[in-house]
Protein backbone atom coordinates (compact mmCIF):
# COMPACT_ATOMS: atom_id res chain seq x y z
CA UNK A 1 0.00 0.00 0.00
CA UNK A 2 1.30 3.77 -0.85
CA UNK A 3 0.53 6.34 1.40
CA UNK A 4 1.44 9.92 1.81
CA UNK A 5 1.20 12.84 4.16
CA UNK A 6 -0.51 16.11 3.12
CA UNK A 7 -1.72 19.22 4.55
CA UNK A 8 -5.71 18.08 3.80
CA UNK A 9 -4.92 14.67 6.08
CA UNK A 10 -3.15 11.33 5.33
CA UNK A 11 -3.99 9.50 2.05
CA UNK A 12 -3.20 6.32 1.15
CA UNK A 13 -3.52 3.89 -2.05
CA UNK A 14 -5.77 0.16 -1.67
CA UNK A 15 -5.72 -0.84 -4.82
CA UNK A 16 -8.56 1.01 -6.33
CA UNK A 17 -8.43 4.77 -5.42
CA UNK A 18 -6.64 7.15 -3.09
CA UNK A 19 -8.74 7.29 0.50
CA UNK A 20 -8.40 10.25 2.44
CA UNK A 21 -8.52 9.05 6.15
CA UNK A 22 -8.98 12.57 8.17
CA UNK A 23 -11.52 15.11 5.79
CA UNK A 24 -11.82 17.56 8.69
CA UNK A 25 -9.40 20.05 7.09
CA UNK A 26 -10.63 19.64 3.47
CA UNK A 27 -14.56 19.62 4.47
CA UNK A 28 -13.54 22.81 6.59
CA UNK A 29 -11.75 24.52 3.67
CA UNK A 30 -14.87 24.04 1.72
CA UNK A 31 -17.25 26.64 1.05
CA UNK A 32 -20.61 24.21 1.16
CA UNK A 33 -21.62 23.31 4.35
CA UNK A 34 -20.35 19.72 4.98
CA UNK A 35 -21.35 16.49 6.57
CA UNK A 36 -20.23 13.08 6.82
CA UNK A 37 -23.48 10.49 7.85
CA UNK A 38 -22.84 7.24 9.62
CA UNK A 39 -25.18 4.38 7.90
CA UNK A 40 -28.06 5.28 10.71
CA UNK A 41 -27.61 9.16 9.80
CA UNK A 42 -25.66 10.41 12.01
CA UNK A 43 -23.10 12.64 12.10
CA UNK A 44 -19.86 10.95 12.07
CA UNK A 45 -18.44 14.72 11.07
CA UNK A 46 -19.32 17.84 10.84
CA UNK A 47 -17.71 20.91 9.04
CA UNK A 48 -17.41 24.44 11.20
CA UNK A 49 -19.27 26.07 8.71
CA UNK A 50 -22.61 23.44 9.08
CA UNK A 51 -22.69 23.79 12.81
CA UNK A 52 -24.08 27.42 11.83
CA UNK A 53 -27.02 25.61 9.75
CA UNK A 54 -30.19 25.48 11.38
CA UNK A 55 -30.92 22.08 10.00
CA UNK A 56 -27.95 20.36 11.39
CA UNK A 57 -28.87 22.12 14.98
CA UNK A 58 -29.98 18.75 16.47
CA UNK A 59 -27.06 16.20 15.63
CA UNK A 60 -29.15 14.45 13.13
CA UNK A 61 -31.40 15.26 9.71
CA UNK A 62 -34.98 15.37 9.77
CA UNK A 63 -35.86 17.10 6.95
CA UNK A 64 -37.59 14.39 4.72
CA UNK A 65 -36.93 15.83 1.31
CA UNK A 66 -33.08 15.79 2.22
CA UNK A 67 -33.13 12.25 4.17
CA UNK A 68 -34.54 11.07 0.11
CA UNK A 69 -31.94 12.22 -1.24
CA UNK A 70 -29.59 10.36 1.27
CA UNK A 71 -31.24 7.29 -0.13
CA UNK A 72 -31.56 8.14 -3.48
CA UNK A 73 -27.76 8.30 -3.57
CA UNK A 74 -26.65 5.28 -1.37
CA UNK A 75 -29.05 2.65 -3.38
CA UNK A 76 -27.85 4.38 -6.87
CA UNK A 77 -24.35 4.56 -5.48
CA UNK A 78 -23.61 7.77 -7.12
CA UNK A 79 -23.64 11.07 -6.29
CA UNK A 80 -27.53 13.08 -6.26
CA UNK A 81 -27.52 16.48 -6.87
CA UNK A 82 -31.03 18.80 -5.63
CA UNK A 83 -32.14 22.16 -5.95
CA UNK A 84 -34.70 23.24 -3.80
CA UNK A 85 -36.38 25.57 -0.79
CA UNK A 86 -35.74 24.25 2.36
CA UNK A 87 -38.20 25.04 5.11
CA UNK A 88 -37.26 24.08 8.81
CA UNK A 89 -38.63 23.97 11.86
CA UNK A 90 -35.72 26.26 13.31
CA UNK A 91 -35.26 28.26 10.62
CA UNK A 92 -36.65 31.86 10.45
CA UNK A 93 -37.19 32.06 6.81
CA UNK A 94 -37.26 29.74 3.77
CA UNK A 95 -33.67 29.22 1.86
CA UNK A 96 -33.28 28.01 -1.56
CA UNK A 97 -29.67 25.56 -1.68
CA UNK A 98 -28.22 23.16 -4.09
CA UNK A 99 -27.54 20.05 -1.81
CA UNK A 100 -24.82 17.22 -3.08
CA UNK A 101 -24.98 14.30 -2.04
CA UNK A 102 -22.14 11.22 -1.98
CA UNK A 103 -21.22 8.20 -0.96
CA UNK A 104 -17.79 8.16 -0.05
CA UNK A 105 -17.02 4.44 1.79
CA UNK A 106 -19.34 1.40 2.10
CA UNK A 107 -20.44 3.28 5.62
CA UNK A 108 -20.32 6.49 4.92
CA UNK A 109 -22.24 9.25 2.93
CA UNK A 110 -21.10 13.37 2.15
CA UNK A 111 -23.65 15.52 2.37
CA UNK A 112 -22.50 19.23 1.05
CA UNK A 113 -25.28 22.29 1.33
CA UNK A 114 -24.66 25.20 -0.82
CA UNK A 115 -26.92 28.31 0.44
CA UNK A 116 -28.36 29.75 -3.01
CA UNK A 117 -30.44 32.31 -1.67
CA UNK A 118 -28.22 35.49 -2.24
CA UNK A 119 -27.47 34.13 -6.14
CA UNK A 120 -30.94 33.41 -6.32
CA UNK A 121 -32.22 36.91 -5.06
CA UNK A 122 -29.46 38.53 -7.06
CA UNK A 123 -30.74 37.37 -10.40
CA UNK A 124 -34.57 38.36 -9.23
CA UNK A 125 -33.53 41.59 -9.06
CA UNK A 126 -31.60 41.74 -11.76
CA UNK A 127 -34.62 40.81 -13.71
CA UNK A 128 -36.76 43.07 -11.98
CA UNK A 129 -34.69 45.43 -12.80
CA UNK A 130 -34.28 44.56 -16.62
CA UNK A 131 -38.36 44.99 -16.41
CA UNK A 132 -38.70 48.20 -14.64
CA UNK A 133 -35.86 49.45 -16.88
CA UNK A 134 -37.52 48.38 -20.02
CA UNK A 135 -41.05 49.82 -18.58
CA UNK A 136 -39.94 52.91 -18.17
CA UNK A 137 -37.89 53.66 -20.94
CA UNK A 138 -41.36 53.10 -23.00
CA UNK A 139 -42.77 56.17 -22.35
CA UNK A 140 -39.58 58.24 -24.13
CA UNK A 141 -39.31 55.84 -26.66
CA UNK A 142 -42.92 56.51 -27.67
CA UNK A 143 -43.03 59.71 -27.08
CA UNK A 144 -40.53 60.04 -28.97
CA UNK A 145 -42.14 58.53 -32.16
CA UNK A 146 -45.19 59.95 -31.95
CA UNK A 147 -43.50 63.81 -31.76
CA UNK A 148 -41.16 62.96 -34.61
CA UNK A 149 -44.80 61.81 -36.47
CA UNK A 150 -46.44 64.73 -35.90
CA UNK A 151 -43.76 66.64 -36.78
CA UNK A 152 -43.54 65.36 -39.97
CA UNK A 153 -47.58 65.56 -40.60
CA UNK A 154 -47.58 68.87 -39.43
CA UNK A 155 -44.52 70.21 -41.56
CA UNK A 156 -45.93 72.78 -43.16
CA UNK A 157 -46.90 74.15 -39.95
CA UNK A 158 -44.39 76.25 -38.40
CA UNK A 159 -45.66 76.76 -35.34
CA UNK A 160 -46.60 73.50 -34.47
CA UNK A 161 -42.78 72.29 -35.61
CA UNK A 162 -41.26 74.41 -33.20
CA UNK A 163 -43.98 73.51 -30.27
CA UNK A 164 -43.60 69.72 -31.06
CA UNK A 165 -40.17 70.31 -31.32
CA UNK A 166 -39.16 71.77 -28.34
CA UNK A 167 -40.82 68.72 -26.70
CA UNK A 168 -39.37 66.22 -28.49
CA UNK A 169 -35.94 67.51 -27.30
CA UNK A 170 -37.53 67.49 -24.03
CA UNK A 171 -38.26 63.90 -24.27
CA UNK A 172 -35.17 62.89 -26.10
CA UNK A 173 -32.96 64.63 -23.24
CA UNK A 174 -35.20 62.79 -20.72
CA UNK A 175 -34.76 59.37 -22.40
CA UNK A 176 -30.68 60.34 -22.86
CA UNK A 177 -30.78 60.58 -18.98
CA UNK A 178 -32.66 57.82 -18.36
CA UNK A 179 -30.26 55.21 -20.05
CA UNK A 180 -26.80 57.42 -18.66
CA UNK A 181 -28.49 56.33 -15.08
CA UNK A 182 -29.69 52.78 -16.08
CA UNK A 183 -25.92 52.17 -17.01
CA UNK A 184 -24.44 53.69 -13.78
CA UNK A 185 -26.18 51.92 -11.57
CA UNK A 186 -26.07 48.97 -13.02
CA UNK A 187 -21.97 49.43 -12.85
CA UNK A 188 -22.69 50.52 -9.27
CA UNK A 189 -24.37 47.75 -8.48
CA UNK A 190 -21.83 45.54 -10.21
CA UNK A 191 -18.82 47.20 -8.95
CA UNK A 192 -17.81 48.08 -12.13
CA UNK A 193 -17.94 51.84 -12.14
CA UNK A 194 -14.45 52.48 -10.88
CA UNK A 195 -14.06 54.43 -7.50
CA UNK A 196 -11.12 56.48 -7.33
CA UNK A 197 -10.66 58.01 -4.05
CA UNK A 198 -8.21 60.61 -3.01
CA UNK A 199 -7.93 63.07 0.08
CA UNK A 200 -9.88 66.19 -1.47
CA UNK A 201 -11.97 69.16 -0.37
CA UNK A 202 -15.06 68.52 0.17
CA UNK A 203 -16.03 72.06 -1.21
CA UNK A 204 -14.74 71.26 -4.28
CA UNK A 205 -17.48 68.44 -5.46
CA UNK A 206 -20.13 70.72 -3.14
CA UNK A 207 -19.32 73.72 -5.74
CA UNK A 208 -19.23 71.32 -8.88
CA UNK A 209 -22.35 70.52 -8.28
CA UNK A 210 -24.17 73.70 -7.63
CA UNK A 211 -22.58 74.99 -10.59
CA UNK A 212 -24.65 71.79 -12.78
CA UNK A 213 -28.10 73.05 -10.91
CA UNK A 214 -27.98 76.57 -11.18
CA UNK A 215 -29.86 76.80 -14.44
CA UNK A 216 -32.45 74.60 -13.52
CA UNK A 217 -32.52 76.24 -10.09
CA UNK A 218 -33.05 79.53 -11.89
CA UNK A 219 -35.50 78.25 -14.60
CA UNK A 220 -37.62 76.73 -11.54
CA UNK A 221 -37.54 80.04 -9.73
CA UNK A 222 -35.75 78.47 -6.85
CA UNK A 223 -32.95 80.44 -4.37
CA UNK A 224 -29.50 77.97 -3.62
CA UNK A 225 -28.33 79.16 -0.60
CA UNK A 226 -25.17 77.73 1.28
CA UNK A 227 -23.55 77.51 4.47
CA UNK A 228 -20.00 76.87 5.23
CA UNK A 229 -18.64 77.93 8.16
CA UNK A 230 -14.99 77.38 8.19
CA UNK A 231 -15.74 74.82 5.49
CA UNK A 232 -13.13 75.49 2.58
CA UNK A 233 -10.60 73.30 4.69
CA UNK A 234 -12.72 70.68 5.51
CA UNK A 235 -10.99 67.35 3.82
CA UNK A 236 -12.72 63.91 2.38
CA UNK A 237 -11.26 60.38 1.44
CA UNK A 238 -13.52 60.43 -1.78
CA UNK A 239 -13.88 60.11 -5.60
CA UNK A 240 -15.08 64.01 -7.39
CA UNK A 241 -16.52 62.79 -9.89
CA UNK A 242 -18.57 59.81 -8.07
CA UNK A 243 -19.31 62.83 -5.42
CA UNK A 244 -20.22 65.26 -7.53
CA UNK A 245 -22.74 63.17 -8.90
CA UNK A 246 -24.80 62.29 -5.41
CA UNK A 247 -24.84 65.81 -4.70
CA UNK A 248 -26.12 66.80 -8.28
CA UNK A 249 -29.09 64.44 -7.83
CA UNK A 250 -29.57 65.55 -4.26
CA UNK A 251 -29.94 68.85 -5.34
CA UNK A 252 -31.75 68.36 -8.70
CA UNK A 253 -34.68 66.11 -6.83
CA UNK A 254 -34.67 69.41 -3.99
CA UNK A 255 -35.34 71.57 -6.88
CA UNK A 256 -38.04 69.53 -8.51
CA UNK A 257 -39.91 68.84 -5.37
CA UNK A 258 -40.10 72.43 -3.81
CA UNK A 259 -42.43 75.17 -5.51
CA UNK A 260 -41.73 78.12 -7.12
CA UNK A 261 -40.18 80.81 -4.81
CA UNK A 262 -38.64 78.11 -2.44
CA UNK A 263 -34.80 77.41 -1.11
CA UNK A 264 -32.61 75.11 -1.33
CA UNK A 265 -30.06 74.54 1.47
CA UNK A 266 -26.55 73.53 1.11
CA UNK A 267 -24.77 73.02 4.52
CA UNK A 268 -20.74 71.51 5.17
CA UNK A 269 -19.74 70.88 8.79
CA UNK A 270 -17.45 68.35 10.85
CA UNK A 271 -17.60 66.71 14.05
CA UNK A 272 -16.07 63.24 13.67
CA UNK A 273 -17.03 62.90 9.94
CA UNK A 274 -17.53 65.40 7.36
CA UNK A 275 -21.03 66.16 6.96
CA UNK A 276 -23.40 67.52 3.90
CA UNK A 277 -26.99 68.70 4.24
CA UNK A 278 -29.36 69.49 1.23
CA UNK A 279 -32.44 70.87 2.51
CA UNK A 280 -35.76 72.65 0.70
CA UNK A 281 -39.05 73.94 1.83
CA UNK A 282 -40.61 71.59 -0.74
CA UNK A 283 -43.22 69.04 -0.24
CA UNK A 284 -41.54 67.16 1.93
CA UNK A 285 -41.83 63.10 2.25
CA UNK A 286 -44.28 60.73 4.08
CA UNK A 287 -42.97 58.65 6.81
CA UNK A 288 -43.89 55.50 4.46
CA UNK A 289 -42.66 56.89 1.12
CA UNK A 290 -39.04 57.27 3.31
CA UNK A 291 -38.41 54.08 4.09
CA UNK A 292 -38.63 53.34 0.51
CA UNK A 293 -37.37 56.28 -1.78
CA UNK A 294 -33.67 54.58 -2.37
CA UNK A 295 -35.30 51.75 -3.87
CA UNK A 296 -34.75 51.72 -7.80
CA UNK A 297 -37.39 53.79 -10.05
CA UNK A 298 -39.32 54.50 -6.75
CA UNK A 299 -41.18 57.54 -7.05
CA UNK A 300 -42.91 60.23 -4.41
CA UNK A 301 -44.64 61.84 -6.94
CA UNK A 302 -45.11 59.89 -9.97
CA UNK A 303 -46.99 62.85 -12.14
CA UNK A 304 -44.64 65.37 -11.09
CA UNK A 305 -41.25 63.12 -10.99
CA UNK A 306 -42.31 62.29 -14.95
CA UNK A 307 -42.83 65.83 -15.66
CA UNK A 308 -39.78 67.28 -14.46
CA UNK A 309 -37.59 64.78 -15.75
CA UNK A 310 -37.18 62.66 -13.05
CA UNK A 311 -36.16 59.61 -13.40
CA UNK A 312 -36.74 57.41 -10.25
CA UNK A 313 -33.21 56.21 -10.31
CA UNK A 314 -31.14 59.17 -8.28
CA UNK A 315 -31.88 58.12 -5.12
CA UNK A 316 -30.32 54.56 -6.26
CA UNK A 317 -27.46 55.91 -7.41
CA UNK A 318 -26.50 58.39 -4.61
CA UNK A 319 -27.50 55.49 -1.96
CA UNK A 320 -24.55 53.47 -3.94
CA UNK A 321 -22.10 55.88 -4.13
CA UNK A 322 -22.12 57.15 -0.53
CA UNK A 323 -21.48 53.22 0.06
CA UNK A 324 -18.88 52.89 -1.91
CA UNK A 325 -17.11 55.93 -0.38
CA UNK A 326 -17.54 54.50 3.01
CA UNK A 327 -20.26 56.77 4.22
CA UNK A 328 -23.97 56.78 4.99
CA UNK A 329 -27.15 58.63 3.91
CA UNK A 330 -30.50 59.31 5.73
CA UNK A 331 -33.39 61.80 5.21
CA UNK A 332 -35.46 64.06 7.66
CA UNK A 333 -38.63 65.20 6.44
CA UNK A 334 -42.42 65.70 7.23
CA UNK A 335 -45.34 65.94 4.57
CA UNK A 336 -45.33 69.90 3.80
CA UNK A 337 -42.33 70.90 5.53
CA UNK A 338 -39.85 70.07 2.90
CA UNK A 339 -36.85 67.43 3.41
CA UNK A 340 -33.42 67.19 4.32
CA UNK A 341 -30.83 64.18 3.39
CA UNK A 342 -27.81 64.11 5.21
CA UNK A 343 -24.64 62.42 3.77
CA UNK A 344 -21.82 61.84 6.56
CA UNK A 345 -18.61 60.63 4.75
CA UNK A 346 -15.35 59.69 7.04
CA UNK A 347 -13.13 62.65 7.66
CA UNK A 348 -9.92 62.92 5.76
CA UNK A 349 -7.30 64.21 8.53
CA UNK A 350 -3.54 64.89 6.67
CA UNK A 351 -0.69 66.41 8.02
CA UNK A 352 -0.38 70.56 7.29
CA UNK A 353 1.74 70.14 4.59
CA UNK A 354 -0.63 67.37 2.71
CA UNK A 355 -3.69 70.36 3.41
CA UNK A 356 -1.74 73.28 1.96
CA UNK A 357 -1.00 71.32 -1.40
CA UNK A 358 -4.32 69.99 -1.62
CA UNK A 359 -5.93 73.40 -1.40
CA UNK A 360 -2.75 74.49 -3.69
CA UNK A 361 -3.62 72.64 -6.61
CA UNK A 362 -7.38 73.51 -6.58
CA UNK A 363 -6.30 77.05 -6.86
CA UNK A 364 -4.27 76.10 -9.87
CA UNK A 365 -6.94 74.55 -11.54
């Protein structure tokens, strides 16, 4: 007989196959949940990682569905693969898993439990969100061809060329939008919109992206208004341009939800973190509607979000960035009194030098 040492246990040779005699440190290493059954089902091992599964809780299997499987595999003498939604007794909701079952010695049967249910719920929403996407993008699309067909029935009309016209750019810059945010939060979600973060004011994406909203600010009739005490120093770990773009959409949705006449608020202050407040004196957000306005193409105000240009997905994409950059995001509003969302990002603290050259090279830009 040959036999060897290794770091997974100590194999030998019998004729017909290599045997491993201890699996404890390859079932550990293993990123199933593992267990090896004794011929009356018990556990004659068990990896670390299956202690933590609510099914193997009790020493023993009693889920029928799995304990068929068992069978299944020792009278076939192969290995059984399932997929399907467990449901236990001591479990607190359902999981979906791929379970593999072997037979690995005349006595003794592998049982390895892949949990599914992340992969699973990953590709749901993925779907949903290939729906939702594909829903929404209708309305631009066929707005789109029904301006550009009136348009052409109506050519001989000037005026109604121009009207039509102006709103088919309307739609076609709404539609533009739409897929620009579609794309970034898919690579958000992905992790496949590169983050590039480097100690930087945090004035400096605060000012980039008041300079995107004034127009619309002033086209709305709304006032921006800012407050930075002792801000211009104040230093972030974070990427501009992913930065810039959270605040943009902060401020853009403040402007479309408040009323003509109304502020916006831009605040910058530190305690332990570096904090940003946009606030308006819009129409302000139902205790319900905030628990679910950072979902995808979620909407306050449907009627008004659609004709403003909103597109349901800013929310999304400024909940994703401020995770990426380490920070968090909540909002403080009541129905009529307008809303606030507060990003807190961590503090960037350098050494004097590192500040002076930082706030150096912004002047030089």
């Amino acid at each position: 007989m040959i036999s060897m040492e290794s770091q997974s246990g100590r194999l030998h040779w019998d004729g017909s196959g290599w045997k491993v005699e201890d699996l404890s440190t390859i079932l550990d290493a293993l990123p199933e949940a593992s267990v090896v059954l004794n011929p009356d089902n018990s556990f004659a091992y068990i990896s670390q990682l299956a202690r933590l599964v609510p099914l193997f809780h009790k020493g023993k299997i009693e889920y029928s569905q799995l304990l068929t499987q068992i069978e299944k595999a020792r009278s076939a003498g192969r290995i059984v693969e399932e997929d399907y939604e467990l449901v236990h007794p001591d479990a607190a909701v359902p999981w979906s898993v791929r379970v593999r079952v072997a037979p690995i010695s005349p006595r003794h049967t592998l049982v390895l439990l892949e949990d599914r249910t992340r992969v699973l719920q990953a590709d749901a929403t993925r779907r949903e969100f290939v729906v939702n996407a594909s829903h929404e993008l209708k309305t631009p699309v066929g707005a789109i061809s029904l301006l550009a067909e009136t348009i052409h029935d109506n050519a001989d009309d000037v005026q109604a060329v121009e009207t039509f016209s102006t709103q088919l750019v309307k739609e076609s810059r709404r539609l533009t939008k739409l897929v620009y945010e579609i794309i970034s939060l898919a690579r958000l979600q992905d992790g496949r919109l590169p983050v590039k973060p480097r100690p930087m004011l945090a004035i400096e994406a605060i000012n980039d992206a008041l300079d995107q909203v004034r127009t619309a600010a002033e086209d709305a009739n709304i006032t921006l208004k800012t407050d930075f005490p002792q801000g211009e120093d104040i230093l972030v770990h974070a990427d501009l341009e992913l930065l810039t773009s959270a605040l943009q959409n902060l401020l853009e949705n403040a402007i479309r939800y408040s009323n003509p006449g109304g502020h916006v608020y831009v605040t910058l202050r530190e305690n332990d973190n570096v904090v940003m407040e946009i606030a308006d004196d819009g129409i302000g957000i139902s205790e319900e509607d905030q628990g679910r306005i950072f979902e995808r193409f979620y909407r306050v105000d449907p009627a008004r979000s659609r004709s403003t240009g909103g597109t349901g997905l800013g929310l999304s994409i400024v909940k994703h960035v401020v995770s990426d950059l380490n920070g968090s995001i909540h909002v403080n509003s009541k129905p009529g009194e307008g809303a606030t969302f507060i990003i807190t990002l961590p503090r960037h603290t350098p050494q004097q030098p590192e500040a002076k050259q930082i706030a150096l090279t912004k002047e030089q830009e």
